[in-house]
Protein backbone atom coordinates (compact mmCIF):
# COMPACT_ATOMS: atom_id res chain seq x y z
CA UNK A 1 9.57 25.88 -35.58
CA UNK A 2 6.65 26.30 -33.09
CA UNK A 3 6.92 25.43 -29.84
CA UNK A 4 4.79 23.24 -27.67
CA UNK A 5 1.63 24.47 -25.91
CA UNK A 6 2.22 21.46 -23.49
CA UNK A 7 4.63 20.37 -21.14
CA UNK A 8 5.07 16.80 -20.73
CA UNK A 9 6.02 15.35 -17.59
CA UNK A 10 6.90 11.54 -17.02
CA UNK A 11 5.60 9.45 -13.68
CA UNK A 12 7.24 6.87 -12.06
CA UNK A 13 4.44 5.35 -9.19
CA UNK A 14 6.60 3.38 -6.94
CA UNK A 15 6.60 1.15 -4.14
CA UNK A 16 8.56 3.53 -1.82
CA UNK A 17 7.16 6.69 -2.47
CA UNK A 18 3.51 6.83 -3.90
CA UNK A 19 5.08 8.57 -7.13
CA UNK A 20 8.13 10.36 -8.39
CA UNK A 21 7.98 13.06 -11.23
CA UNK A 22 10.24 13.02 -13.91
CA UNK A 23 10.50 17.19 -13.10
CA UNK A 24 12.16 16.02 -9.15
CA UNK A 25 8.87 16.51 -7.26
CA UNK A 26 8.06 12.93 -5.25
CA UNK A 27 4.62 11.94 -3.82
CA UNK A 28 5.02 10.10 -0.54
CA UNK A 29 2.60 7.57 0.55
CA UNK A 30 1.39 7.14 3.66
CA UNK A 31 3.36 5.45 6.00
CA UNK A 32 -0.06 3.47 7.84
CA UNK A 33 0.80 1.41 4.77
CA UNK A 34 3.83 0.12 6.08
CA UNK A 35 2.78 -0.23 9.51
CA UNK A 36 -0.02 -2.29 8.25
CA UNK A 37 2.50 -4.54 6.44
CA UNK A 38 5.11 -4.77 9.62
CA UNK A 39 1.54 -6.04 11.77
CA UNK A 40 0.32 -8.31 9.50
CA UNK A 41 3.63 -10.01 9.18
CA UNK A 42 4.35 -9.88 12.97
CA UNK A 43 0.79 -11.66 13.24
CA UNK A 44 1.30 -14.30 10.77
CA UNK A 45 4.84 -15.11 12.21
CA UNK A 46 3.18 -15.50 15.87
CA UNK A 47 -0.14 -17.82 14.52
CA UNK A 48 2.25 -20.45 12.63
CA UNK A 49 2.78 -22.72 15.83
CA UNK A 50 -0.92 -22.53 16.90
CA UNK A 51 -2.73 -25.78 16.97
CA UNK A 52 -4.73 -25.73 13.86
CA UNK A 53 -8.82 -24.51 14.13
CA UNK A 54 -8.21 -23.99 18.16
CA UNK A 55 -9.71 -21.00 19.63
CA UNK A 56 -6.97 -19.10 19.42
CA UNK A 57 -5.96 -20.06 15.98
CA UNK A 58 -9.17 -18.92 15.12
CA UNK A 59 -9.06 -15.43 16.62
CA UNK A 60 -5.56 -15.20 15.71
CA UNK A 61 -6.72 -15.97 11.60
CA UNK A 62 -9.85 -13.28 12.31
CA UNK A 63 -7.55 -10.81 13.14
CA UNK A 64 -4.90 -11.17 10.17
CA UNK A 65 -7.90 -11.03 7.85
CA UNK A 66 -9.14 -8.25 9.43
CA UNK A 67 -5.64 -6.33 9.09
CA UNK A 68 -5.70 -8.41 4.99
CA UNK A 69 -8.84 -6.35 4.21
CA UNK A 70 -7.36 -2.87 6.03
CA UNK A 71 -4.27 -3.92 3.81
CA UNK A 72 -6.26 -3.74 0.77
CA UNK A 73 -8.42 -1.05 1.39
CA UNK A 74 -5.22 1.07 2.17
CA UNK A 75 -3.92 -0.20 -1.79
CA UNK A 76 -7.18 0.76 -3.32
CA UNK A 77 -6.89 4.22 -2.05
CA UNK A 78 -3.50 4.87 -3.13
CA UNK A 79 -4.07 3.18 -6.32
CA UNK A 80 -7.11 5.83 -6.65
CA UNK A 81 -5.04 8.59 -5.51
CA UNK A 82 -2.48 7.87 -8.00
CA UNK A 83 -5.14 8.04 -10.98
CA UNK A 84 -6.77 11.25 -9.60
CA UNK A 85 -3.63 12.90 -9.49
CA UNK A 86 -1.60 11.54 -12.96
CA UNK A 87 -4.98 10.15 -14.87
């Protein structure tokens, strides 16, 4: 029997850690993603008693699109990361 010139290792890409190795070693992602997360959900929760298209429920909707497009930027990169590293 001859034995194999490659070693195979199995990845599990997670939500709390970027990516876990079936071999024990674990890829953490960056926590500025879940900061990101706790903001844009502390933003949201304070714009939902705003008077509709005011001033302020305007700046208030600027910034959680703002922190949307940070949110996805930040996904993107991991998501890029991910198939850099295990692609």
């Amino acid at each position: 029997m001859t034995e194999k010139s490659v070693d195979v290792v199995g990845v599990d890409l997670g939500v709390k850690s970027l990516a876990t190795l079936s071999t024990g070693e674990v890829f953490i992602g960056a926590k500025s993603y879940r900061k990101l997360e706790a903001k844009l959900s502390r933003l949201q929760y304070l714009n939902r008693h705003k008077t509709k298209f005011s001033h302020n429920w305007r700046a208030a909707q600027l910034k959680i699109a703002k922190l949307h497009s940070m949110h996805s930027q930040h996904e993107k990169r991991y998501i890029a990361q991910a198939n850099y590293l295990f692609g």
